[in-house]
N, C-alpha and C. Protein backbone atom coordinates (compact mmCIF):
# COMPACT_ATOMS: atom_id res chain seq x y z
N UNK A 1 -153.53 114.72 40.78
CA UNK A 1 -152.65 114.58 41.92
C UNK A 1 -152.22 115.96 42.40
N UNK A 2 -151.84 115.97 43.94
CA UNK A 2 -151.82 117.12 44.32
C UNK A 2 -149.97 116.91 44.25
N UNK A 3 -149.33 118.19 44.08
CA UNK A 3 -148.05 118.38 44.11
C UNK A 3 -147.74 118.45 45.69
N UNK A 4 -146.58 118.09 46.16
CA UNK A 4 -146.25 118.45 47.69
C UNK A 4 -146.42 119.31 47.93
N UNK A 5 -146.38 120.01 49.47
CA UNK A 5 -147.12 120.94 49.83
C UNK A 5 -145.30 121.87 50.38
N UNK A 6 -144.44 121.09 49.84
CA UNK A 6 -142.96 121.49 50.23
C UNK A 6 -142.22 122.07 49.41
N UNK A 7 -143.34 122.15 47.66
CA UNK A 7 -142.61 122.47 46.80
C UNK A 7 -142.01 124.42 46.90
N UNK A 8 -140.48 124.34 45.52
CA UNK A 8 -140.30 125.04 45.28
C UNK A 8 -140.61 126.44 44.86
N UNK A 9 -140.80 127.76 45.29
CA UNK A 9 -140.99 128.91 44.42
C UNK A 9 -139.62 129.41 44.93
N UNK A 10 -138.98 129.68 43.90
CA UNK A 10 -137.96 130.69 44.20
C UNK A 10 -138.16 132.13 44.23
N UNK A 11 -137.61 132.84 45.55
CA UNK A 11 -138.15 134.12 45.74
C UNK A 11 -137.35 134.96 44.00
N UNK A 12 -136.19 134.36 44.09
CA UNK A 12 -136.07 135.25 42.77
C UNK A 12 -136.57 135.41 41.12
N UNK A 13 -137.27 134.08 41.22
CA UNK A 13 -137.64 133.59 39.97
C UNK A 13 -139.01 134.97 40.01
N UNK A 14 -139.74 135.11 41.46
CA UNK A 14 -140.84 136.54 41.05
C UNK A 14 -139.80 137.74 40.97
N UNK A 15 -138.81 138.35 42.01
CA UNK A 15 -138.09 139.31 41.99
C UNK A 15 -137.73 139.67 40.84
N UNK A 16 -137.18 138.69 40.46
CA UNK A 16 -135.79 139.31 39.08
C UNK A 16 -136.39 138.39 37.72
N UNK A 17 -137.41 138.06 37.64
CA UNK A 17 -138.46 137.62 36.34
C UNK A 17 -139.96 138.08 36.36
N UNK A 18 -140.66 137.59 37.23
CA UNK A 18 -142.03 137.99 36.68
C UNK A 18 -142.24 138.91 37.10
N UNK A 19 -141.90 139.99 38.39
CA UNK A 19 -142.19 141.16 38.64
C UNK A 19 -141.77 142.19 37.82
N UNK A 20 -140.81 141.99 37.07
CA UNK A 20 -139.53 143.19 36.28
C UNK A 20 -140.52 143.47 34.81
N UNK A 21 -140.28 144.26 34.23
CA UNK A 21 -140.37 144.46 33.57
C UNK A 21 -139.50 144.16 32.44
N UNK A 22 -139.67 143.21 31.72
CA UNK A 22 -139.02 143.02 30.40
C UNK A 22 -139.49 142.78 28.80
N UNK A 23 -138.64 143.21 28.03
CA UNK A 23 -138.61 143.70 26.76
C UNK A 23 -139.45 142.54 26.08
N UNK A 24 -138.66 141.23 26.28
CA UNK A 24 -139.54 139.98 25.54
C UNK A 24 -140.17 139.12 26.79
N UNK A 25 -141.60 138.60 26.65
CA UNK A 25 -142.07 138.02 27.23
C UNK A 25 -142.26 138.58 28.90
N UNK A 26 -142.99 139.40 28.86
CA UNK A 26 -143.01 140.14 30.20
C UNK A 26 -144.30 140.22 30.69
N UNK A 27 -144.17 139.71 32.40
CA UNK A 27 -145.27 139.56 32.63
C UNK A 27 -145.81 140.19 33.79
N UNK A 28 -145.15 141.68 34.08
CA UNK A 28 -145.23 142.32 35.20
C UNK A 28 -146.66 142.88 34.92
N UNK A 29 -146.76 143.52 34.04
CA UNK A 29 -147.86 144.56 33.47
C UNK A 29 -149.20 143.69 34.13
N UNK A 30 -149.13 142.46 33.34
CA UNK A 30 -150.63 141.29 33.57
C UNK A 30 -150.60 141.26 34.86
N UNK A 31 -149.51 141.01 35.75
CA UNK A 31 -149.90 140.61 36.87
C UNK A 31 -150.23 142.19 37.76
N UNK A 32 -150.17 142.82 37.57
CA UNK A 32 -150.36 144.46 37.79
C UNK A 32 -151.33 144.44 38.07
N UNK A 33 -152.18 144.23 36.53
CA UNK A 33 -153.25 143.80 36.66
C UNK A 33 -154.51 143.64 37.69
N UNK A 34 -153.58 142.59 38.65
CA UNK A 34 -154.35 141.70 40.25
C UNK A 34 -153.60 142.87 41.12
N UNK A 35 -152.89 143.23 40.97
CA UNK A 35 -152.00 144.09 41.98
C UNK A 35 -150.57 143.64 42.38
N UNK A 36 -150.33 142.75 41.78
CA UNK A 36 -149.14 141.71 42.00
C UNK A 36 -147.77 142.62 41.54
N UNK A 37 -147.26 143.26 42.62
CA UNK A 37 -145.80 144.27 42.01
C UNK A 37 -144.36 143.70 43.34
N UNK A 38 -143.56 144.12 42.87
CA UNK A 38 -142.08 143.69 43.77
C UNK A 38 -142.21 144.19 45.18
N UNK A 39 -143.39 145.62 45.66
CA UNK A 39 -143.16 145.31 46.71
C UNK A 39 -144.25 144.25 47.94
N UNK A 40 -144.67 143.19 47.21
CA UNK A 40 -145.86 142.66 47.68
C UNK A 40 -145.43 141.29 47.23
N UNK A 41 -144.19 140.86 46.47
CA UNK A 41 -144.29 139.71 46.21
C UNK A 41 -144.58 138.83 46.60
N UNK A 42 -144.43 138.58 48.00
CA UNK A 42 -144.51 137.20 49.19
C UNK A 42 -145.95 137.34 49.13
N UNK A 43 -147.05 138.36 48.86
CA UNK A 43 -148.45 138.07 48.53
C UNK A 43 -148.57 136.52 47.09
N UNK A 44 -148.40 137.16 45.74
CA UNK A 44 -147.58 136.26 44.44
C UNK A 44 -147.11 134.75 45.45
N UNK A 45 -146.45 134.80 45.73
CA UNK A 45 -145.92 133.64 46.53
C UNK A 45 -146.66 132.46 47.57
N UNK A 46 -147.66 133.49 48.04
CA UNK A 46 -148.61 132.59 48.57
C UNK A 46 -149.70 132.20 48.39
N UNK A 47 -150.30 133.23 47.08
CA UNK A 47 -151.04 132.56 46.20
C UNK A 47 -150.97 131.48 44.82
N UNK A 48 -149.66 131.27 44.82
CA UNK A 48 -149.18 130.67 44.02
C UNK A 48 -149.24 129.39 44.88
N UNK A 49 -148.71 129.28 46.00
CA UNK A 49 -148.75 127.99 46.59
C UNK A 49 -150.21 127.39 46.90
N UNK A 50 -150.90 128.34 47.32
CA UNK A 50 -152.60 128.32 47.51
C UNK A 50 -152.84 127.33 46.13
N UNK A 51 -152.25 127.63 44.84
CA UNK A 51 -152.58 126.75 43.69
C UNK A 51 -152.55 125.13 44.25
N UNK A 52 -150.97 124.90 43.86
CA UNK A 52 -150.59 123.36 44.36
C UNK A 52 -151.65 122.99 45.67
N UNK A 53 -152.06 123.43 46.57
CA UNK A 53 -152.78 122.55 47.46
C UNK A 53 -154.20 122.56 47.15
N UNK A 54 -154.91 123.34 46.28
CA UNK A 54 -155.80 122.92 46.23
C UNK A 54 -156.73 122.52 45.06
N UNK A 55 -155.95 122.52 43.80
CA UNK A 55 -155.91 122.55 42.60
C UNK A 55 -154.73 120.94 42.25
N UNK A 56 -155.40 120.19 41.46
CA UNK A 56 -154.52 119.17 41.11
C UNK A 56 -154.12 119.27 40.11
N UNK A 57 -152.35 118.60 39.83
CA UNK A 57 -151.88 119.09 38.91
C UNK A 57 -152.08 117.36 37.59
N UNK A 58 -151.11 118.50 36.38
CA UNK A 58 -151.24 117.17 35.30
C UNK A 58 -149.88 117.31 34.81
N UNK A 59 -149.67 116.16 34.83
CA UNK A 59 -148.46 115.66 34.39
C UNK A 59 -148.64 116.19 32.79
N UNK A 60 -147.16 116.70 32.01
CA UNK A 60 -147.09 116.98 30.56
C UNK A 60 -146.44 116.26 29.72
N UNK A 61 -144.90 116.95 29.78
CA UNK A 61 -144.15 116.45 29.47
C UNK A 61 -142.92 115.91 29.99
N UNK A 62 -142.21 114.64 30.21
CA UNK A 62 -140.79 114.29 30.79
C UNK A 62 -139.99 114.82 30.23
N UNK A 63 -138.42 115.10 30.79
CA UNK A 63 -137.51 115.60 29.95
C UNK A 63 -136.23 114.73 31.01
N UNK A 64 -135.32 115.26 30.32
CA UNK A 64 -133.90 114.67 30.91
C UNK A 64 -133.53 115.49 32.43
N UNK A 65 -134.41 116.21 32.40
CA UNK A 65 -134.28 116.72 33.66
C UNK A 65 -135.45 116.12 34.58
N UNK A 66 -136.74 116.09 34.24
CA UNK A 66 -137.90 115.65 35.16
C UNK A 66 -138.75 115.54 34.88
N UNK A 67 -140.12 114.87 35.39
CA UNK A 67 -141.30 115.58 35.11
C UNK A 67 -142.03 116.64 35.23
N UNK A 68 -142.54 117.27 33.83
CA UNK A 68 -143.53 118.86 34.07
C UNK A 68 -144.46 118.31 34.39
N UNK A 69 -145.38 119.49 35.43
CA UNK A 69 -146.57 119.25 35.44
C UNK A 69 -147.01 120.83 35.04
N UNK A 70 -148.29 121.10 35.10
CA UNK A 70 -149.18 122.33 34.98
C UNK A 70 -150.47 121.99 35.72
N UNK A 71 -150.71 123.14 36.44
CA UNK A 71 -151.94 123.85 37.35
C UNK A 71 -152.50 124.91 36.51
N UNK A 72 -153.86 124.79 36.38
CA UNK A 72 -154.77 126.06 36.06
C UNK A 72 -155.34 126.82 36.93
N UNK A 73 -155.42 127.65 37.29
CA UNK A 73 -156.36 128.11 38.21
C UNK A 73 -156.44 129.76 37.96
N UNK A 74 -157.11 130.07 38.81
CA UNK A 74 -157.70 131.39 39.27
C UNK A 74 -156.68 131.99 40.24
N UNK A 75 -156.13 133.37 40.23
CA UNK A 75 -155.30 133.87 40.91
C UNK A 75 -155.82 135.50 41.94
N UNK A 76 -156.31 135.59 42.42
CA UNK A 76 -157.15 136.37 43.07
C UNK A 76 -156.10 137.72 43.54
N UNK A 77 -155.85 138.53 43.15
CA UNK A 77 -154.44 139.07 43.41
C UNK A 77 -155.07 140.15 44.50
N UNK A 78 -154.33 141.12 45.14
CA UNK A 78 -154.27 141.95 46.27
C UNK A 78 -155.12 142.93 45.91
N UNK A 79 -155.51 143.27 44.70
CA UNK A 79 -156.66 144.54 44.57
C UNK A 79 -158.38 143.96 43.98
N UNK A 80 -157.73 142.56 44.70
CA UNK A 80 -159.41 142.09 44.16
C UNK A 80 -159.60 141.32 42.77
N UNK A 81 -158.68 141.75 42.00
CA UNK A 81 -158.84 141.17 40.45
C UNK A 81 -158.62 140.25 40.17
N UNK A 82 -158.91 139.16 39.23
CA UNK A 82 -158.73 137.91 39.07
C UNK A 82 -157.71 137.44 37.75
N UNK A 83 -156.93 136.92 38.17
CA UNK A 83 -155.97 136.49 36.54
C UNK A 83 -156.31 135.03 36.59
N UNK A 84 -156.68 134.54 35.05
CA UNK A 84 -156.68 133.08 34.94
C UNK A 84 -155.47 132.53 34.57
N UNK A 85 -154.76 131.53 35.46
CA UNK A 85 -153.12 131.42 34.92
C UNK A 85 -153.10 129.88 34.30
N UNK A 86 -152.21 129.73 33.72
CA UNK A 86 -151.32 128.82 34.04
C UNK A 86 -150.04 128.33 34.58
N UNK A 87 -149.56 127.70 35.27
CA UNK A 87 -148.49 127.27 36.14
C UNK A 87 -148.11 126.10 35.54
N UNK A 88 -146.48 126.37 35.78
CA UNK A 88 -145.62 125.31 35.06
C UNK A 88 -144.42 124.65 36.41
N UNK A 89 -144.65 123.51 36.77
CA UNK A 89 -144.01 122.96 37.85
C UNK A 89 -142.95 121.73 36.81
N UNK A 90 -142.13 121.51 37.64
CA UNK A 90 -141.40 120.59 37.46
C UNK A 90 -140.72 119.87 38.76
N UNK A 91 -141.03 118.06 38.56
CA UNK A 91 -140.24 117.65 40.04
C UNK A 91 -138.83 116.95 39.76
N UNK A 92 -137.23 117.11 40.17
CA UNK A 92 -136.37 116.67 39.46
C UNK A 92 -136.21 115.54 39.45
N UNK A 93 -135.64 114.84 38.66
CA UNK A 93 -135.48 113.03 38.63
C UNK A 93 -134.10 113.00 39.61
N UNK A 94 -133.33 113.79 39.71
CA UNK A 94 -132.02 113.71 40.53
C UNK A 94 -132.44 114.17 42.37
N UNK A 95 -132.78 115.32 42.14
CA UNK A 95 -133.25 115.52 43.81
C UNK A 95 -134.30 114.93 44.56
N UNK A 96 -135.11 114.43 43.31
CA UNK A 96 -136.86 114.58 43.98
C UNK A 96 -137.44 115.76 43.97
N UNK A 97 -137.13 116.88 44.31
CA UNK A 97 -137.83 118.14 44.70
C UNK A 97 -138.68 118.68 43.19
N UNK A 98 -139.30 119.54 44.43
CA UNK A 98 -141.06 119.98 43.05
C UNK A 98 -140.54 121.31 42.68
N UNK A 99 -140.87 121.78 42.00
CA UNK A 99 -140.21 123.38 41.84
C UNK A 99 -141.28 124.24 40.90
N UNK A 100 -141.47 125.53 41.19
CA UNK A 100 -142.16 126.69 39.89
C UNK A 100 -140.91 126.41 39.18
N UNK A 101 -141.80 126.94 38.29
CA UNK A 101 -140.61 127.25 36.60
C UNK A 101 -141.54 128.40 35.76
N UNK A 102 -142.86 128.67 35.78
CA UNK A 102 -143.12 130.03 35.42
C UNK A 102 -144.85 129.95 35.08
N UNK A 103 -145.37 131.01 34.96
CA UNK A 103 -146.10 131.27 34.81
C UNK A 103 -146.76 132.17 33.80
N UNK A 104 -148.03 131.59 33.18
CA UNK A 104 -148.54 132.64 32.21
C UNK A 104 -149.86 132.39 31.88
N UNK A 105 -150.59 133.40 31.13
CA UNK A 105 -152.02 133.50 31.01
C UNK A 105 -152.52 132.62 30.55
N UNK A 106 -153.92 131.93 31.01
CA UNK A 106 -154.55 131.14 30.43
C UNK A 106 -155.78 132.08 29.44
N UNK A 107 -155.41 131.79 28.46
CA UNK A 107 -156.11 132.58 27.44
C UNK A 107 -157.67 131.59 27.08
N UNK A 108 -157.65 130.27 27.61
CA UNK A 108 -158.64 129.13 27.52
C UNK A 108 -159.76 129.44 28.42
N UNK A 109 -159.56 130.94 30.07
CA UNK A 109 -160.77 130.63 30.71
C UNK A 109 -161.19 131.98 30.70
N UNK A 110 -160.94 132.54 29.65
CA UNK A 110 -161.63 134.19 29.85
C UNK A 110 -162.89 133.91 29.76
């Protein structure tokens, strides 16, 4: 199933998480990588959505908050390079709405 095409990325969830550099679990460096840095984020942003529409997602796990889903795909970043990701969505049981919640390497499609 395809996720809505209305879902969530929060601009800050790349700003002030995956672009930054941090101590545990940091994922600026990898995405560097593609070319993916803070001043290009809205690039990140629209390849991220490029996922959800054309890539179907899978339901994981429910929680008291919603259902997860996850997207695999291919991330083609701004200098040409390719990251294999995984994507972690969630849609809420209270709002309805689809949302990112984060992202990280798929170590399954090197």
């Amino acid at each position: 199933m395809k996720l809505p095409e209305n879902s969530l990325i929060n601009r800050e969830k790349l700003t002030q998480y995956l672009l930054v550099p941090r101590k545990r679990n940091d994922k600026s460096q990898w995405l560097a990588e593609a070319g993916y840095t803070l001043d290009n984020c809205q690039i990140l942003e629209t390849d991220l959505r490029n996922l959800i529409l054309t890539i179907d997602a899978t339901p994981t796990e429910k929680t008291k908050f919603g259902q997860m889903f996850e997207i695999s795909g291919e991330l083609f970043g701004p200098n040409g390079n390719s990251l294999s990701v995984i994507t972690i969505w969630m849609t809420e049981i209270e709002s309805k709405t689809t949302k990112f919640i984060t992202m990280y390497p798929d170590k399954r499609r090197k």
